[in-house]
Protein backbone atom coordinates (compact mmCIF):
# COMPACT_ATOMS: atom_id res chain seq x y z
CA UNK A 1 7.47 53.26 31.82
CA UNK A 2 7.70 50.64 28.57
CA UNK A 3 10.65 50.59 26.91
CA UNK A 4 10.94 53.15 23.86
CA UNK A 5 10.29 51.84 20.68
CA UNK A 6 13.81 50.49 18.72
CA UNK A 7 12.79 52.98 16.12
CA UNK A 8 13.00 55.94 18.64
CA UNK A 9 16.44 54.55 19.63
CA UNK A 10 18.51 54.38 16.25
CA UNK A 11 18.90 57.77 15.45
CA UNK A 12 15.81 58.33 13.35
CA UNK A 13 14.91 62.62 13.87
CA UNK A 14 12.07 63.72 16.13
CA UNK A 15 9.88 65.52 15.28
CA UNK A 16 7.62 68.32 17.63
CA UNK A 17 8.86 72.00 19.06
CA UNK A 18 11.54 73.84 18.45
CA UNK A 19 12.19 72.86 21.99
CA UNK A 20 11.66 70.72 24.93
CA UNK A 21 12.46 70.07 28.78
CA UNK A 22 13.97 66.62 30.08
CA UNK A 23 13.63 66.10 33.50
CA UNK A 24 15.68 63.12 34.82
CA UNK A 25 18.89 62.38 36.94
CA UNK A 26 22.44 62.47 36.87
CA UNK A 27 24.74 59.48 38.49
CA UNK A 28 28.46 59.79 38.69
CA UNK A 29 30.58 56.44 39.89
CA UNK A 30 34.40 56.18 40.97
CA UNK A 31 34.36 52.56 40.50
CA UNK A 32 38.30 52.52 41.49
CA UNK A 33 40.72 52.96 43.41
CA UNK A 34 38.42 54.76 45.90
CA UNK A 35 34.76 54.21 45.28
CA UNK A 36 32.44 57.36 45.21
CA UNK A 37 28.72 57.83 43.86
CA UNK A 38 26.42 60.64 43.95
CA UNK A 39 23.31 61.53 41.46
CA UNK A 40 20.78 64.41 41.59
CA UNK A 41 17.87 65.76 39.94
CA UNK A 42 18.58 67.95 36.78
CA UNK A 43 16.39 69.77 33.95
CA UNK A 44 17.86 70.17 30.16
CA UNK A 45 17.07 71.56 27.00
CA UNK A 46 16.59 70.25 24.03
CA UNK A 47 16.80 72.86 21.38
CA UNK A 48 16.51 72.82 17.38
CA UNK A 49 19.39 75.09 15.80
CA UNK A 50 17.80 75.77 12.83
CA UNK A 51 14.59 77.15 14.61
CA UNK A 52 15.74 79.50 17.56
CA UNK A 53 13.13 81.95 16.53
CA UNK A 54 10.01 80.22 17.00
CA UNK A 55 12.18 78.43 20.18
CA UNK A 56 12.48 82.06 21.81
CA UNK A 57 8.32 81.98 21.23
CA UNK A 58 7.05 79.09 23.08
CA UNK A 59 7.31 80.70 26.36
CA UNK A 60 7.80 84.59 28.25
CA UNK A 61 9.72 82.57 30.73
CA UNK A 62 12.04 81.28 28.03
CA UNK A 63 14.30 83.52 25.47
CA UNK A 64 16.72 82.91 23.12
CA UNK A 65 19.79 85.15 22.85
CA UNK A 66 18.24 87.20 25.54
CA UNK A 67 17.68 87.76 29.69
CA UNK A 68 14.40 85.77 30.45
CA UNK A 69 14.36 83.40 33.50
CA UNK A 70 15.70 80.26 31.70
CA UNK A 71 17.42 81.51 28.17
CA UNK A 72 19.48 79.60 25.64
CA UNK A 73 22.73 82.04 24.17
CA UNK A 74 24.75 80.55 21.36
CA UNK A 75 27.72 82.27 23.40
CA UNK A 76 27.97 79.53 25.74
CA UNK A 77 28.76 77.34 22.78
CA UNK A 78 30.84 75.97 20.13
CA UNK A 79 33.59 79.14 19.32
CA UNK A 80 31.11 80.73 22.31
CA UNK A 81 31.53 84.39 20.64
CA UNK A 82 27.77 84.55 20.08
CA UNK A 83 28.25 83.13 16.21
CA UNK A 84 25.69 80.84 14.66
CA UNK A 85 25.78 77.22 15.80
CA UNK A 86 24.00 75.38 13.48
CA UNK A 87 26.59 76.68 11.18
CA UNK A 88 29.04 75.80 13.55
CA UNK A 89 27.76 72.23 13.77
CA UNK A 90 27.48 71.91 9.84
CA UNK A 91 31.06 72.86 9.73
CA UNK A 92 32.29 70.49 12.35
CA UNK A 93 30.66 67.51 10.30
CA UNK A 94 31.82 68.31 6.87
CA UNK A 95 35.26 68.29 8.98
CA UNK A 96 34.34 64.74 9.31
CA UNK A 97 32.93 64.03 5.69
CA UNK A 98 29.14 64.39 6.70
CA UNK A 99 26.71 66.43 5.07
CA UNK A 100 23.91 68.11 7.11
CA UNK A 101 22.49 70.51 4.25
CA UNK A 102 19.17 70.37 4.81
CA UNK A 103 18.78 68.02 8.15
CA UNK A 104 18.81 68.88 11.93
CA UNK A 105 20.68 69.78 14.76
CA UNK A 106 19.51 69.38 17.80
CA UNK A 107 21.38 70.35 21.35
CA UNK A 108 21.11 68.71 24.52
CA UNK A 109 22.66 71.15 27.13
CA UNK A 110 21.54 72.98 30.88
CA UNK A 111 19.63 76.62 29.82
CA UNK A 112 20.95 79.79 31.82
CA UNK A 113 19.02 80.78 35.41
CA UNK A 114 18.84 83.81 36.13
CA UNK A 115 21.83 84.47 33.39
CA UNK A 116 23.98 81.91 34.57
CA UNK A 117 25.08 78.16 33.70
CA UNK A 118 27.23 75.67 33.74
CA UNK A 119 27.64 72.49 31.46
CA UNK A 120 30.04 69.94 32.00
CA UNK A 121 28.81 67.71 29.00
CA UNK A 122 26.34 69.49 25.86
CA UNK A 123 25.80 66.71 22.86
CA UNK A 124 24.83 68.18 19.50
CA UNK A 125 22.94 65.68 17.35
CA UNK A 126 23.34 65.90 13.51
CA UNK A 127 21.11 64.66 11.22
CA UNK A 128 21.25 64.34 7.30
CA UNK A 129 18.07 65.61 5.45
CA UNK A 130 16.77 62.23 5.48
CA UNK A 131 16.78 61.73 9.26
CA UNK A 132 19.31 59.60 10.18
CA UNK A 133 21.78 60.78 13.03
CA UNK A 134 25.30 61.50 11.25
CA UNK A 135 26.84 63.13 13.80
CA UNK A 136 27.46 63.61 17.82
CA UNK A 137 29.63 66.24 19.42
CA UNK A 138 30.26 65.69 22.66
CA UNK A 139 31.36 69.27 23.77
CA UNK A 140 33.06 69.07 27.62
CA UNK A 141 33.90 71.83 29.81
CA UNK A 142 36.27 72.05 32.99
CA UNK A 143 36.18 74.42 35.96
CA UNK A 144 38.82 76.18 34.57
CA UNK A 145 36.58 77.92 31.82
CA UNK A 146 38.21 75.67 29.09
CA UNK A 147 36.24 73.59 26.23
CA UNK A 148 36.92 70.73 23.62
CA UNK A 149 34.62 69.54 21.36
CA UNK A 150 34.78 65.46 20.51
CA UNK A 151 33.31 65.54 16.90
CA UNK A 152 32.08 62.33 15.71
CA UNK A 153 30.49 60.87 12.64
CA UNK A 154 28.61 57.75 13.54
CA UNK A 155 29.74 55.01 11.65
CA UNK A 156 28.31 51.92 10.54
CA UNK A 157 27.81 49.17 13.62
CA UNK A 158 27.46 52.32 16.25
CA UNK A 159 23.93 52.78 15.75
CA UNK A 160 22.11 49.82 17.49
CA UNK A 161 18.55 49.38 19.12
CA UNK A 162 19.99 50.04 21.91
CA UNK A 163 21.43 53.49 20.89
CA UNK A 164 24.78 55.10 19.48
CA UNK A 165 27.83 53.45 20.63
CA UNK A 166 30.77 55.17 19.97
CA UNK A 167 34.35 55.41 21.69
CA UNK A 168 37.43 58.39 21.53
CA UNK A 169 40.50 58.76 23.04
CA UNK A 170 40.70 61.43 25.59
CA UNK A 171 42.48 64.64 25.28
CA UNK A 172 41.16 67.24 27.10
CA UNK A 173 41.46 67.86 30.90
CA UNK A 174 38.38 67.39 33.03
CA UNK A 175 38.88 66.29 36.64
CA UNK A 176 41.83 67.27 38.69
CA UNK A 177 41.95 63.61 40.18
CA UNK A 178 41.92 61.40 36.74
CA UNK A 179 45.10 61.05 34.16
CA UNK A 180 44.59 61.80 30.93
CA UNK A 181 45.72 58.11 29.41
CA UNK A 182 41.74 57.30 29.54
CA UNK A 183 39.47 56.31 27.00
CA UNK A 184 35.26 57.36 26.73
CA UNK A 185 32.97 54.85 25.95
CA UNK A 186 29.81 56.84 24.84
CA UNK A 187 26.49 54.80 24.84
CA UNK A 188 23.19 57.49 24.19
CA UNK A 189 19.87 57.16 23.07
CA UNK A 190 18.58 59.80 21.11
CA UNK A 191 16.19 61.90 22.59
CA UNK A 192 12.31 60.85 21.80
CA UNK A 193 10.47 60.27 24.96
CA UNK A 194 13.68 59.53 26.54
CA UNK A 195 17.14 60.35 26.52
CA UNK A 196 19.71 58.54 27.72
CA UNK A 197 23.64 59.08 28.25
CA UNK A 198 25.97 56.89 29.18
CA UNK A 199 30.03 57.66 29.66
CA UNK A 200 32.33 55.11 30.61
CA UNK A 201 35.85 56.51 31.18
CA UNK A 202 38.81 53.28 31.08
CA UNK A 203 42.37 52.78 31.02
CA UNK A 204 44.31 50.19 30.38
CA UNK A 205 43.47 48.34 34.05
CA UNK A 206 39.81 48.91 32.96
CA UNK A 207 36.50 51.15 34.07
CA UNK A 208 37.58 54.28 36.38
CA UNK A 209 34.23 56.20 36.01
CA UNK A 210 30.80 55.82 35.02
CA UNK A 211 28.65 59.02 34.30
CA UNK A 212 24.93 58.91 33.44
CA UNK A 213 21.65 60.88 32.60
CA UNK A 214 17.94 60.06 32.36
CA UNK A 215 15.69 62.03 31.31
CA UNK A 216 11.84 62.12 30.34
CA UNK A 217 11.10 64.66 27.87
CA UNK A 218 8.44 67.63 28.81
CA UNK A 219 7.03 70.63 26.36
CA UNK A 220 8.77 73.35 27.02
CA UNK A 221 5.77 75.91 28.70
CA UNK A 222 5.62 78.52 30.85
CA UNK A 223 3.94 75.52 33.43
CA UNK A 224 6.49 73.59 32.92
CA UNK A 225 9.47 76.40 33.43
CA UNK A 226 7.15 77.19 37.09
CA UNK A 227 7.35 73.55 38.11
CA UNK A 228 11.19 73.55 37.43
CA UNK A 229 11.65 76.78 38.66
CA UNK A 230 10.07 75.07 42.29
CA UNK A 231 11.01 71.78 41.56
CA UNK A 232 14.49 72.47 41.17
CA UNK A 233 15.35 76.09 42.30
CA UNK A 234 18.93 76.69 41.42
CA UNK A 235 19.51 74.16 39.87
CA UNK A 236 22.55 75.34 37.37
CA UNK A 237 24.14 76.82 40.44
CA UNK A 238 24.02 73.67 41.85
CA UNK A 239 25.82 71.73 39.35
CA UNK A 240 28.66 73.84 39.78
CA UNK A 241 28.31 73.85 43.95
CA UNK A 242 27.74 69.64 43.65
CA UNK A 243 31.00 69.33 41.68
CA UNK A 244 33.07 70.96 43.38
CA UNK A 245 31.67 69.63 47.12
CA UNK A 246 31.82 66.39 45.48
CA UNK A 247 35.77 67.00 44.57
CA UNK A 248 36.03 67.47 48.39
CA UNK A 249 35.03 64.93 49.12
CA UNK A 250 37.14 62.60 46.94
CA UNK A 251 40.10 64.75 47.97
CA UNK A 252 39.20 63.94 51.83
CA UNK A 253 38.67 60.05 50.74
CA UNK A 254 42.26 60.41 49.86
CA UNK A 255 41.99 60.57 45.75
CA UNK A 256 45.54 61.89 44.53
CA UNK A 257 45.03 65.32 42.17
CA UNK A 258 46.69 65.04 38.81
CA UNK A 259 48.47 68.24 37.91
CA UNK A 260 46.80 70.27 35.00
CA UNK A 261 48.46 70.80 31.48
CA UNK A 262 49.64 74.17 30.85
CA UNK A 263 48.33 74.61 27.69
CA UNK A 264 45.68 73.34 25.22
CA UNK A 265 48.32 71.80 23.05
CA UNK A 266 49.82 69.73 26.02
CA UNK A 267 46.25 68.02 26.80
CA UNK A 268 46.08 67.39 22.62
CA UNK A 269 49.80 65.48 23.09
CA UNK A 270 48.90 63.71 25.83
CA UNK A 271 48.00 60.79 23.16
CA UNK A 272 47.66 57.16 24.10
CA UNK A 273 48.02 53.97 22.58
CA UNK A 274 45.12 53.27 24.27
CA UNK A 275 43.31 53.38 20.58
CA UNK A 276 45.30 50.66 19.49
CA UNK A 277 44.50 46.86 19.07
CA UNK A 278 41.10 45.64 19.97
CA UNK A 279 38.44 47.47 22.13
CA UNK A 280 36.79 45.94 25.14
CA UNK A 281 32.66 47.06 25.44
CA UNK A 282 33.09 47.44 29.34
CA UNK A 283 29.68 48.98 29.18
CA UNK A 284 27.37 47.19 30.56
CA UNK A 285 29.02 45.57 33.42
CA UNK A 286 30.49 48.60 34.71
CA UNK A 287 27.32 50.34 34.78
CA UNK A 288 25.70 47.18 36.93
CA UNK A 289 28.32 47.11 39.41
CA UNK A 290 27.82 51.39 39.40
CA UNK A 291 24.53 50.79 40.38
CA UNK A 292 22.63 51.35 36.90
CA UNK A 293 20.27 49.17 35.51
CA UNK A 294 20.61 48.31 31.69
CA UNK A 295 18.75 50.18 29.04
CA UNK A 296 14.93 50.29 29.11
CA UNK A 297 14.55 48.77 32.66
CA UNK A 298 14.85 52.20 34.29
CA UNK A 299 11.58 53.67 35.94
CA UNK A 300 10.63 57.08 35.76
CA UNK A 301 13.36 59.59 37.03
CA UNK A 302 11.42 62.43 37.45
């Protein structure tokens, strides 16, 4: 496929359905000490906050709030006690001095399956009323049944033709086999045709892990919820089955497990100075040597 247009790339809204399926891939890379890559096939949803109604309309297969074969619940999200996210998301940006009144928010996460699913990584996109992304939240989940949302405000310089670069400190704990003195290095395109995310997770000796997802953008339909549904039967029980098979793995490689944080408020001290001084873009040559090629010269992942 061409590239994307820049125009679909920095941050400008799109336009279209209250929602939509991207079909695409996820790649995870241990670049270090022990190497260890695996991708599969994946379907997410792209869904407009602000128009859940005529969302839970395009399709019998697809409800919002509600049991249908693939459903969206505001539960699984944000405070996840079923309250309204757009609100949610409009309060986590004034938090960081931007305005949504009147824009979008869109949410890239996996639906339920049969009532169940799993996200590791949902991105919220904010945009002011005159289109221009404002705001990502990168909202991350462990197996543990914890959350912690990374609210951003994209700042001048971070929006490129290439997509939003941004970078944050972490402190919330993910994997059982990776400190938390790390640092993500968050490269996404916007969804249009495409969307793209890119994590790079450093310390100080440089890249640990890359983490990836490509995805072409479908209408959501009841056709198109069939073809999943066949395509990729399972699928959010599989995400949960692939990480932790894939943890076994690493375990049996001989990766060493880092303890888990008793509390919430010992993964928010476990500050580094990682933030401090200048920042290396490690981007693009980690993801070459993980075995992804740069932006735009990706073929179809469907």
């Amino acid at each position: 496929m061409p590239d994307e247009p820049a125009r679909a790339e920095t941050g400008r809204q799109p336009a279209g359905a209250a929602a939509a399926l991207y079909l695409g891939k996820v790649m995870h890379a241990r670049l270090r000490p022990i190497g260890h890559r695996f991708s599969y096939r994946v379907m997410s949803l792209l869904i407009d906050l602000d128009r859940l109604g005529a969302a839970d309309r395009q399709s019998r297969l697809f409800g919002v709030n509600r049991a249908a074969l693939y459903s969206f619940h505001e539960a699984d999200h944000g405070p996840r006690d079923g309250s309204n996210l757009l609100f949610y998301a409009q309060r986590r940006a004034a938090e960081r001095g931007v305005d949504l009144t009147g824009g979008r928010v869109l949410l890239l996460c996996y639906p339920r399956l049969f009532g169940y699913t799993f996200n590791p990584l949902s991105v919220y996109f904010g945009y002011r009323a005159d289109g221009e992304l404002a705001l990502m939240i990168y909202e991350v989940r462990n197996t543990f049944g914890d959350i912690h949302a990374y609210a951003l405000a994209v700042q001048p310089g971070e929006s490129r033709d290439a997509g939003i670069r941004q970078e944050q400190e972490k402190l919330f704990y993910v994997s059982p086999f990776i400190e938390m003195a790390m640092r993500y290095h968050f490269r996404v395109s916007p969804p249009a045709e495409r969307v793209k995310l890119r994590i790079l997770e450093t310390n100080r000796e440089g890249p640990l892990l890359a983490a990836t997802f490509s995805g072409r953008r479908h209408a959501l339909t009841t056709a198109a919820l069939l073809y999943s549904l066949c395509a990729l039967p399972l699928v959010t029980f599989k995400i949960v089955a692939a990480i932790h098979w894939e943890a076994l793995r690493l375990w049996l490689k001989g990766a060493r497990l880092v303890p888990r944080p008793h509390t919430a408020t010992a993964n928010a001290a476990c500050k580094t100075t990682l933030a401090a001084g200048e920042h290396t873009d490690y981007t693009e040559a980690a993801l070459s040597a993980s075995g992804v090629e740069r932006s735009g010269s990706r073929s179809d992942l469907r």
